[in-house]
PDB file of N, CA and C in Angstrom:
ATOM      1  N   UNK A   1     -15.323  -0.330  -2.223  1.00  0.00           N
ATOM      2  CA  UNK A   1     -15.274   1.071  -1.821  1.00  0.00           C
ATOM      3  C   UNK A   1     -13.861   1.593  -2.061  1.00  0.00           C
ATOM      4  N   UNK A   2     -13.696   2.824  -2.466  1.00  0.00           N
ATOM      5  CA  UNK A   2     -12.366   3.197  -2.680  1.00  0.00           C
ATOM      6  C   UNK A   2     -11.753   3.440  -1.212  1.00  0.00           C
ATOM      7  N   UNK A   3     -10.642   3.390  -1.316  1.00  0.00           N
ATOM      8  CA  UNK A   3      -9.664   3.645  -0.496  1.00  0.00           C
ATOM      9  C   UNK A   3      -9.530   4.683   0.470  1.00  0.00           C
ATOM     10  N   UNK A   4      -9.552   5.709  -0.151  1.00  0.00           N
ATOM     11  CA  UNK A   4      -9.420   7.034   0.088  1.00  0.00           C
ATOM     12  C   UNK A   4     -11.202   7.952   1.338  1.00  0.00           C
ATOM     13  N   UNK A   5     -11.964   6.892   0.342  1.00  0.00           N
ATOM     14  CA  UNK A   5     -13.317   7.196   0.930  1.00  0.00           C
ATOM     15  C   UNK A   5     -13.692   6.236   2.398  1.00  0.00           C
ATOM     16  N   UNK A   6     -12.932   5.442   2.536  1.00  0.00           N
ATOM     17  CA  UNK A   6     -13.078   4.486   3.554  1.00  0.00           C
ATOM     18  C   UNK A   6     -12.555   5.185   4.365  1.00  0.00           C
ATOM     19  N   UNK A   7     -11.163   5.541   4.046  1.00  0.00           N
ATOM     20  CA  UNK A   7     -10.120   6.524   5.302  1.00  0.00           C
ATOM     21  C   UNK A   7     -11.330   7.407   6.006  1.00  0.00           C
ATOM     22  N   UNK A   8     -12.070   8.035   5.381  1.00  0.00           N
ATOM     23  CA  UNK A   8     -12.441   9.498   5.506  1.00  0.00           C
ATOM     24  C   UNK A   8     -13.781   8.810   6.294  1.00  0.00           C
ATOM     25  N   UNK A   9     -14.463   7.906   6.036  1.00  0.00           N
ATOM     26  CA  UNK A   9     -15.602   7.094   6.447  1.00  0.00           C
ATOM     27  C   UNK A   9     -15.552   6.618   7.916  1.00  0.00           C
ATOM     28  N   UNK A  10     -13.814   6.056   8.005  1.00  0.00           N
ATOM     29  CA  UNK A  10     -13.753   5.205   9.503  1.00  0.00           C
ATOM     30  C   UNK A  10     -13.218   6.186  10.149  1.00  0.00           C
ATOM     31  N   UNK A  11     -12.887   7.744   9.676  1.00  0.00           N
ATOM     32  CA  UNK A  11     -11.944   8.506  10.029  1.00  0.00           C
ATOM     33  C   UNK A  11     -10.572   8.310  10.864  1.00  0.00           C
ATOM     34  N   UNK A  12     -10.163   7.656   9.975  1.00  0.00           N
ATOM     35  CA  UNK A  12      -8.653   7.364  10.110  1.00  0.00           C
ATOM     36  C   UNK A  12      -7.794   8.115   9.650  1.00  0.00           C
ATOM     37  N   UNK A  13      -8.345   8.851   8.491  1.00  0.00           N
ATOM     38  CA  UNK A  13      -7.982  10.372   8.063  1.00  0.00           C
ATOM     39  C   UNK A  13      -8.841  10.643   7.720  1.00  0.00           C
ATOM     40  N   UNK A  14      -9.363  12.437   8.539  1.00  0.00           N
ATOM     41  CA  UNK A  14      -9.701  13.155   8.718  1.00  0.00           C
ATOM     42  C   UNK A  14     -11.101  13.659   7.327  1.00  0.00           C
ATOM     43  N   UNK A  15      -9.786  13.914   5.946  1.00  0.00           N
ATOM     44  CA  UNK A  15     -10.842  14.467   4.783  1.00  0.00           C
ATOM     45  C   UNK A  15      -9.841  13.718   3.849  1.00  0.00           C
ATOM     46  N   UNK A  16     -10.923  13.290   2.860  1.00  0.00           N
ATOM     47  CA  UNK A  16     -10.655  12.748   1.652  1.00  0.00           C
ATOM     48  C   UNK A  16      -9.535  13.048   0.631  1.00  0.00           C
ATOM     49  N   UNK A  17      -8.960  14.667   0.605  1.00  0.00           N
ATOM     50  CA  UNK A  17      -8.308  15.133   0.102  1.00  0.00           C
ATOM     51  C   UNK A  17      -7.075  14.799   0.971  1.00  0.00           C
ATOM     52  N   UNK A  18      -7.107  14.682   2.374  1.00  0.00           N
ATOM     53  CA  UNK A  18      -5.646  14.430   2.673  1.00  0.00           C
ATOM     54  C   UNK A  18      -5.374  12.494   2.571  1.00  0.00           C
ATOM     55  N   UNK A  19      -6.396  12.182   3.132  1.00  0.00           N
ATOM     56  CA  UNK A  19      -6.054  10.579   2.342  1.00  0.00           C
ATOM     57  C   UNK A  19      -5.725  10.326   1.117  1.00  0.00           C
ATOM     58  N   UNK A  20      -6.342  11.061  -0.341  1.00  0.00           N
ATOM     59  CA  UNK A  20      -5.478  10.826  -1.039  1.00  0.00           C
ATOM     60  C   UNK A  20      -3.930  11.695  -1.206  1.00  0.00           C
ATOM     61  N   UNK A  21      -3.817  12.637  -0.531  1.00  0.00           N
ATOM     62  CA  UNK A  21      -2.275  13.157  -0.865  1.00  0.00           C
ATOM     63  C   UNK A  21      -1.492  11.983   0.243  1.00  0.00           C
ATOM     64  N   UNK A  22      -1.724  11.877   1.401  1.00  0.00           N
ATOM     65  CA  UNK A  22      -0.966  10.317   1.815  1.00  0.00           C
ATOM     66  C   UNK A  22      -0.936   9.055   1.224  1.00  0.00           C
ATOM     67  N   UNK A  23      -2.028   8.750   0.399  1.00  0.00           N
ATOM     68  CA  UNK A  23      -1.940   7.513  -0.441  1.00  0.00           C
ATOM     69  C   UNK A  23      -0.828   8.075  -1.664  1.00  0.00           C
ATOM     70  N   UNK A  24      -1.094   9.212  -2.054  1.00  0.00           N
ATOM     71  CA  UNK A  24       0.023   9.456  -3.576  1.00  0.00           C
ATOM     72  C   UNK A  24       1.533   9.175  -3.266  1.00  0.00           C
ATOM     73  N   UNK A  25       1.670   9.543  -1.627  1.00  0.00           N
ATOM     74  CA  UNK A  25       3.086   9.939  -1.326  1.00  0.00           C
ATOM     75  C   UNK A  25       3.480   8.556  -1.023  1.00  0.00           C
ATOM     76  N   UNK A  26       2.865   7.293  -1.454  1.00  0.00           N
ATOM     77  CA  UNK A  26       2.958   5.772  -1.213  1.00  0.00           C
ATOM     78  C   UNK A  26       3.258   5.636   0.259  1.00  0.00           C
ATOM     79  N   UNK A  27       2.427   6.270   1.140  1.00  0.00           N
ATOM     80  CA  UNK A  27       2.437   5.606   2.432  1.00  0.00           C
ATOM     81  C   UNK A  27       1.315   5.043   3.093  1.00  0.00           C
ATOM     82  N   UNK A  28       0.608   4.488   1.710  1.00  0.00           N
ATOM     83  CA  UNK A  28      -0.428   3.259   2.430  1.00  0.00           C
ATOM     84  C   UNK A  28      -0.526   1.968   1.432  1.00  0.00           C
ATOM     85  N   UNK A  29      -0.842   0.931   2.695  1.00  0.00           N
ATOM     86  CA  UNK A  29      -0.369  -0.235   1.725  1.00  0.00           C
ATOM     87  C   UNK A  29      -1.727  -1.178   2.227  1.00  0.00           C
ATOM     88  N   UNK A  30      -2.323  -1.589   1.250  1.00  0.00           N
ATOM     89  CA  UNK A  30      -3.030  -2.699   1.031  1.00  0.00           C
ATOM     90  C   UNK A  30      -2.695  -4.156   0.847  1.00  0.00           C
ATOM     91  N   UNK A  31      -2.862  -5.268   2.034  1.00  0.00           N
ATOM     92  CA  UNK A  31      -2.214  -6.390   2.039  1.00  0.00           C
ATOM     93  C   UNK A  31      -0.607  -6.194   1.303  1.00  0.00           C
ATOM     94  N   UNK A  32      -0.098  -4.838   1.720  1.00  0.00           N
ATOM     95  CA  UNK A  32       1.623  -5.013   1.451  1.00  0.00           C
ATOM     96  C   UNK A  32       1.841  -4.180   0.202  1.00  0.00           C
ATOM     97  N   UNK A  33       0.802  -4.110  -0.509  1.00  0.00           N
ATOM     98  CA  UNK A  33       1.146  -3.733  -1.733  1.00  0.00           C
ATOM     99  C   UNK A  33       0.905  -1.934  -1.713  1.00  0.00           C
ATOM    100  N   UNK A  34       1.846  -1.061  -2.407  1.00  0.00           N
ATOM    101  CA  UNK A  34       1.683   0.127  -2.496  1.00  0.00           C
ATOM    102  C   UNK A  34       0.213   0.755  -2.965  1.00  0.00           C
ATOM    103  N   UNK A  35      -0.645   1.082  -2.307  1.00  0.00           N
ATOM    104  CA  UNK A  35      -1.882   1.634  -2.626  1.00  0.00           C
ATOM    105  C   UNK A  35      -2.392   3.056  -3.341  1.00  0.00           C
ATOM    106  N   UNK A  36      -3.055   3.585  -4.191  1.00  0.00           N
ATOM    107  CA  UNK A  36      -3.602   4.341  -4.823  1.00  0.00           C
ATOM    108  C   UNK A  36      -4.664   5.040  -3.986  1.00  0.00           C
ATOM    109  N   UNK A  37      -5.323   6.338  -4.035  1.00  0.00           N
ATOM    110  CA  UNK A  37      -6.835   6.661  -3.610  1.00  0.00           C
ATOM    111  C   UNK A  37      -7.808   5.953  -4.048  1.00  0.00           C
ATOM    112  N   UNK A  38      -7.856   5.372  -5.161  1.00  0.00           N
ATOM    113  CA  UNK A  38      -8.495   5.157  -6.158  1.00  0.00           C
ATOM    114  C   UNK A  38      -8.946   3.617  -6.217  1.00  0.00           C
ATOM    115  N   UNK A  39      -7.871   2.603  -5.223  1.00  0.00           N
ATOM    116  CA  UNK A  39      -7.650   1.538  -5.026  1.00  0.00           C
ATOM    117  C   UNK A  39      -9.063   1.023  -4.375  1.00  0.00           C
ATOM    118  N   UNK A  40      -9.483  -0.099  -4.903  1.00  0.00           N
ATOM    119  CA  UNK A  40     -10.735  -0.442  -3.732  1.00  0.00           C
ATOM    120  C   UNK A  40     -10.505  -1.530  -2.843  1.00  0.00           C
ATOM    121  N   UNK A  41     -11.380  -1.128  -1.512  1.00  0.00           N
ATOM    122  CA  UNK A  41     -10.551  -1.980  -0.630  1.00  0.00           C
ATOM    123  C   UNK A  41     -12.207  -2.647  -0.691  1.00  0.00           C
ATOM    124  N   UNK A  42     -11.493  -4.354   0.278  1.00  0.00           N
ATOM    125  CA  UNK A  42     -12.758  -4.777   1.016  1.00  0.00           C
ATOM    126  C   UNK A  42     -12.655  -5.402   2.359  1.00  0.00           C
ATOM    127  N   UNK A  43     -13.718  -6.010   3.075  1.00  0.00           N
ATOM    128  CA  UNK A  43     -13.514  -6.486   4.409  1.00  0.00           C
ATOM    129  C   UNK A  43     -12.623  -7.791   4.351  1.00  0.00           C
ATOM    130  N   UNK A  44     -11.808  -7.930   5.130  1.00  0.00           N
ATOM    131  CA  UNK A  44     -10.504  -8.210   5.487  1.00  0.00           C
ATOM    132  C   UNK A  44      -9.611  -8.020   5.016  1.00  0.00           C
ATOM    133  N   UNK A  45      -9.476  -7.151   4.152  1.00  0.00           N
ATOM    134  CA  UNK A  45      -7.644  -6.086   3.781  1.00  0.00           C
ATOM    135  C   UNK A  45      -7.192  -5.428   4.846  1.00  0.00           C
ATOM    136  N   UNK A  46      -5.525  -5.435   4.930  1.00  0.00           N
ATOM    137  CA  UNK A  46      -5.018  -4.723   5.744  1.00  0.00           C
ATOM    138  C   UNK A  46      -4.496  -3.870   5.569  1.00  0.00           C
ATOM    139  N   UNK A  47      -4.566  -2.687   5.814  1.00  0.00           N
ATOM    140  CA  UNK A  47      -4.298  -1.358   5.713  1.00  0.00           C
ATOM    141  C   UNK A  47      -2.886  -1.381   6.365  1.00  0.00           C
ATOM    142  N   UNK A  48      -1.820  -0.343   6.026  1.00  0.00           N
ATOM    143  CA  UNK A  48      -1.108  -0.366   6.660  1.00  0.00           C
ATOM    144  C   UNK A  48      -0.684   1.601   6.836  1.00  0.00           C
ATOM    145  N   UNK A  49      -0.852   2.266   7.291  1.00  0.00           N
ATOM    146  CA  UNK A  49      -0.715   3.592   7.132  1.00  0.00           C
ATOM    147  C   UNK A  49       0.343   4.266   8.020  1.00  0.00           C
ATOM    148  N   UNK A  50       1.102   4.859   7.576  1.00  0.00           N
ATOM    149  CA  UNK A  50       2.930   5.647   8.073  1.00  0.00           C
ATOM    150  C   UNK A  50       1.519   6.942   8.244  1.00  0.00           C
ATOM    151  N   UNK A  51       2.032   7.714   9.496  1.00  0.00           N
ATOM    152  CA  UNK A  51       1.724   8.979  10.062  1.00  0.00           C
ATOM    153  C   UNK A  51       2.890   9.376  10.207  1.00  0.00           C
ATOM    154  N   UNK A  52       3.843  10.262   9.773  1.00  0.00           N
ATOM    155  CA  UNK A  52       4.741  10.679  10.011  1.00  0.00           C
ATOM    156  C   UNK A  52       5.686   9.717  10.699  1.00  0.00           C
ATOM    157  N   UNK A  53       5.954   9.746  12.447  1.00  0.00           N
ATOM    158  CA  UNK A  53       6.472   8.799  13.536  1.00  0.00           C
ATOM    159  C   UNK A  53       5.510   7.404  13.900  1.00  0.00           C
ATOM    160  N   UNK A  54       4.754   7.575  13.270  1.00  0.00           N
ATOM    161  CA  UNK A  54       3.684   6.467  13.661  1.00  0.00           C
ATOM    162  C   UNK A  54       3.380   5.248  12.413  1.00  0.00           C
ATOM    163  N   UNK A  55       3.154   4.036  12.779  1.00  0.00           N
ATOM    164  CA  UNK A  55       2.922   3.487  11.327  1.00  0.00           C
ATOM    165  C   UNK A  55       1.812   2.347  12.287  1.00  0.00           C
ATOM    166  N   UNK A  56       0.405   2.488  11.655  1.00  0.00           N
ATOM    167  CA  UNK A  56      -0.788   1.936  12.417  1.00  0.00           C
ATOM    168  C   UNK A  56      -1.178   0.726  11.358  1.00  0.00           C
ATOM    169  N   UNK A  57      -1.414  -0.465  11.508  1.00  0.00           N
ATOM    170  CA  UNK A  57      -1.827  -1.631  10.624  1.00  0.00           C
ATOM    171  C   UNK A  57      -3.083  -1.947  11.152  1.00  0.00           C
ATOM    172  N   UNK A  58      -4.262  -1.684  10.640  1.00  0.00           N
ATOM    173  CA  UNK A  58      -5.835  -2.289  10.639  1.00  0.00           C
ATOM    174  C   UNK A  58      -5.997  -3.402   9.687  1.00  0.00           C
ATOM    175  N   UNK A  59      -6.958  -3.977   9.954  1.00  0.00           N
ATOM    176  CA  UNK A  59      -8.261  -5.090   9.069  1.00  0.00           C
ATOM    177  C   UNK A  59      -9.277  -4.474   9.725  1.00  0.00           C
ATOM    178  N   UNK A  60      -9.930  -4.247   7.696  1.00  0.00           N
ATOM    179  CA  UNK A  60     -11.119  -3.617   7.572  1.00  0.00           C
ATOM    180  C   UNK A  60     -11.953  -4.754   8.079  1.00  0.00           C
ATOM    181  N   UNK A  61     -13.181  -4.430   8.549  1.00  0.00           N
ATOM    182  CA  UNK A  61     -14.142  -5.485   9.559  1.00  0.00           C
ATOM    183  C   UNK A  61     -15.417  -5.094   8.742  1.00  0.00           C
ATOM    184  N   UNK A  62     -15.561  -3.742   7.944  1.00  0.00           N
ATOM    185  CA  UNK A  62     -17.227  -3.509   8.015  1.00  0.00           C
ATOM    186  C   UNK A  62     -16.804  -2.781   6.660  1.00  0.00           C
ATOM    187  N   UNK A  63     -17.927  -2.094   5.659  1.00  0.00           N
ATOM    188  CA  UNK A  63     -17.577  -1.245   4.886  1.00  0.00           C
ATOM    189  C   UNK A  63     -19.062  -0.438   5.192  1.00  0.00           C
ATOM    190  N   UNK A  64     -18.972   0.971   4.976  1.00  0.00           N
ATOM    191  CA  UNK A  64     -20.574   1.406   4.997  1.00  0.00           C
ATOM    192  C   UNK A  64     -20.351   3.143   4.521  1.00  0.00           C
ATOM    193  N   UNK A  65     -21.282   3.293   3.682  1.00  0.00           N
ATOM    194  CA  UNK A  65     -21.151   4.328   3.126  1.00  0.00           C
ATOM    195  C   UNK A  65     -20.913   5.864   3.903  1.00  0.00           C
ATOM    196  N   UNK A  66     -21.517   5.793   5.115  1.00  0.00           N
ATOM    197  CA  UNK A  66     -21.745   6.592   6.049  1.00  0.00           C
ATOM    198  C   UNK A  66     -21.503   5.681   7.399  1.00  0.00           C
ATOM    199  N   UNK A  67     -21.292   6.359   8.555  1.00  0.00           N
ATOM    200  CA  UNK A  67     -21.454   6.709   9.628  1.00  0.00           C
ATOM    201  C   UNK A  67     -21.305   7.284  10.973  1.00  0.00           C
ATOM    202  N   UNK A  68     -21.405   7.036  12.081  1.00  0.00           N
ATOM    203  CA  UNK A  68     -21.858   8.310  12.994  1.00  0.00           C
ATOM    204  C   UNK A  68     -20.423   8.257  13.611  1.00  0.00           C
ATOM    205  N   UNK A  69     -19.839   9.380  14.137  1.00  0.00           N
ATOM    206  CA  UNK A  69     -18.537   8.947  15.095  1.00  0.00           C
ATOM    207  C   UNK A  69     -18.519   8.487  15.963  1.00  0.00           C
ATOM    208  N   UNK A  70     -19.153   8.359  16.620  1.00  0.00           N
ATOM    209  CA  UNK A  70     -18.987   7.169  17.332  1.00  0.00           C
ATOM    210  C   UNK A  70     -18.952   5.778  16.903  1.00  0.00           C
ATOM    211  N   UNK A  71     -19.326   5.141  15.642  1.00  0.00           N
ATOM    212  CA  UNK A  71     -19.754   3.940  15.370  1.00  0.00           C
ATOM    213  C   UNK A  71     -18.320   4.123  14.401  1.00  0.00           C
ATOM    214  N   UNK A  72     -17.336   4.543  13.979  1.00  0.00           N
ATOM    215  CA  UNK A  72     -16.490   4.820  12.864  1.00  0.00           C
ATOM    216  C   UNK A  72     -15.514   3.726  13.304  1.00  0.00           C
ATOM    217  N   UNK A  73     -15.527   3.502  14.282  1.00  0.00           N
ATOM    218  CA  UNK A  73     -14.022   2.301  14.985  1.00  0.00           C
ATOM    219  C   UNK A  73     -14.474   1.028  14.640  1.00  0.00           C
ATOM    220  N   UNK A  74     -16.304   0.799  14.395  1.00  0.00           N
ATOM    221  CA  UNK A  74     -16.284  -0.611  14.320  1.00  0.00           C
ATOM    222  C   UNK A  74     -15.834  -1.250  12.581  1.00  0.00           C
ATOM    223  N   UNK A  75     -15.384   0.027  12.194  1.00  0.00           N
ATOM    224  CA  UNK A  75     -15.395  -0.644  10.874  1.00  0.00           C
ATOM    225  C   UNK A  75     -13.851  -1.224  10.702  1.00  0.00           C
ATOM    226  N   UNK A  76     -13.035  -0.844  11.419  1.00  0.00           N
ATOM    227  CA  UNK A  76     -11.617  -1.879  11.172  1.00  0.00           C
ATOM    228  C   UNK A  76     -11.676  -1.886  12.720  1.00  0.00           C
ATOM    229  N   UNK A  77     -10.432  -2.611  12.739  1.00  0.00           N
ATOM    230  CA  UNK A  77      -9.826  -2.942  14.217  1.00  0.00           C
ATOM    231  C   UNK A  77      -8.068  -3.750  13.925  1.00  0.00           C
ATOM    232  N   UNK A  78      -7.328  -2.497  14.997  1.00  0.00           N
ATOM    233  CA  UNK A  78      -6.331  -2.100  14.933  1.00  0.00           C
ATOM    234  C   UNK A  78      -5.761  -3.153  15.487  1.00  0.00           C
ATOM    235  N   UNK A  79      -4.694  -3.666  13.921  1.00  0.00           N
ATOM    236  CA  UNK A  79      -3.855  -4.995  14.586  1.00  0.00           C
ATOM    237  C   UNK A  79      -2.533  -4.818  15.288  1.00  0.00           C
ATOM    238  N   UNK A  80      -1.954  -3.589  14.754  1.00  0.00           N
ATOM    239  CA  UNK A  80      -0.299  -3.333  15.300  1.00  0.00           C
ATOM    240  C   UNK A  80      -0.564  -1.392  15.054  1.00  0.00           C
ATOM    241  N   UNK A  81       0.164  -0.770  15.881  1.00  0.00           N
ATOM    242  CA  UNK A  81       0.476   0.482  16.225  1.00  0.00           C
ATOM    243  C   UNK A  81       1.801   0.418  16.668  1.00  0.00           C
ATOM    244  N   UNK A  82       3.046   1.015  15.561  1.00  0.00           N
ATOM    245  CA  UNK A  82       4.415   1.006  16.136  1.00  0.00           C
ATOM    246  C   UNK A  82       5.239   2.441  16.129  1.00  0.00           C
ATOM    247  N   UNK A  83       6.033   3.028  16.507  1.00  0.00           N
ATOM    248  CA  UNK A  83       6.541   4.053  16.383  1.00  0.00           C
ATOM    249  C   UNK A  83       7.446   4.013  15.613  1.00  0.00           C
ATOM    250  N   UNK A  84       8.051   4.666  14.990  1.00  0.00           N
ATOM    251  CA  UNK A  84       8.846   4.646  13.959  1.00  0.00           C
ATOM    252  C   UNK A  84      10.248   5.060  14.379  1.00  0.00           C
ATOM    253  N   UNK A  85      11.414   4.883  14.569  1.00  0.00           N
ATOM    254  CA  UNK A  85      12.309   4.997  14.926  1.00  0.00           C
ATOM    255  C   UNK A  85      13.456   6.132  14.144  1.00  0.00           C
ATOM    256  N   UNK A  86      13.381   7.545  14.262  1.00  0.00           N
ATOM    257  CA  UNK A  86      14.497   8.348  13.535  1.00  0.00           C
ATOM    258  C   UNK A  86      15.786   7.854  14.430  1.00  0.00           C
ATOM    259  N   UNK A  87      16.889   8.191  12.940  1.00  0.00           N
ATOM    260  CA  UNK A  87      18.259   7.629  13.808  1.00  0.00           C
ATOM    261  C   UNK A  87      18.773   9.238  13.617  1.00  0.00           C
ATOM    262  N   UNK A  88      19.329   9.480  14.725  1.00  0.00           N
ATOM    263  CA  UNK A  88      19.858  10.772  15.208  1.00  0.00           C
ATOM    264  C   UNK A  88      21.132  11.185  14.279  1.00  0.00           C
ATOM    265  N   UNK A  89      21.287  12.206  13.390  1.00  0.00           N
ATOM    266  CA  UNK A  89      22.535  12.169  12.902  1.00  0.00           C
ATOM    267  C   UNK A  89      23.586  13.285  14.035  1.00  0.00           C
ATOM    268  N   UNK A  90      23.215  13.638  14.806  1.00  0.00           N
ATOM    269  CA  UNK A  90      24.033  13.579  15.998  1.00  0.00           C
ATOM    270  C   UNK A  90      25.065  13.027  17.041  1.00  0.00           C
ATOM    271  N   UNK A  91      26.175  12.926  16.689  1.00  0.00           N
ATOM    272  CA  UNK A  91      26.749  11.981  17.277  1.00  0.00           C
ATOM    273  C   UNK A  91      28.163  12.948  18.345  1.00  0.00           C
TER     274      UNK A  91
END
C-alpha cells in the first residue's frame, strides 16, 4: 500500500494531499530511511512522522483498504511520541 494512502486510511493525516506534501518536505521516515508518497509500506515498518513540535514513531500492525474511525488505531500502534525541543535564540 502506498504510503501516503495508509496515512489517510489510519488517519494519522487527515487527507492524502497533505500526507504527501509532509512526505515531500522529507519528514517521514520508513524504518529510518527518508520516505516518498509513493513509497509502499507494509506490516511491521516503522513510520516515523515530525508534526511540526511533535515527532510520533508507529509499527504498522494491519493494512486495509478502508476503514471505520473508530477501527483506524488498530492498524499501527504507537511506539514513541516525543516533543521536539526549539532552542530559544533569546538570551
Amino acid at each position: 500500500m502506498r504510503l501516503d494512502k495508509f496515512l489517510k486510511v489510519s488517519r494519522l493525516i487527515k487527507r492524502r494531499t497533505l500526507a504527501k506534501e509532509v512526505a515531500e518536505q522529507g519528514r517521514i521516515t520508513i524504518n529510518g530511511a527518508i520516505a516518498k508518497a509513493s513509497s509502499n509500506v507494509k506490516v511491521g515498518d516503522e513510520l516515523t512522522i515530525q508534526f511540526g513540535q511533535k515527532k510520533v514513531t508507529v509499527k504498522i500492525t494491519d493494512l486495509k483498504e478502508t476503514t471505520r474511525k473508530e477501527e483506524a488505531t488498530n492498524l499501527y500502534e504507537v511506539i514513541k511520541e516525543e516533543r521536539i525541543e526549539t532552542e530559544s535564540l533569546e538570551r
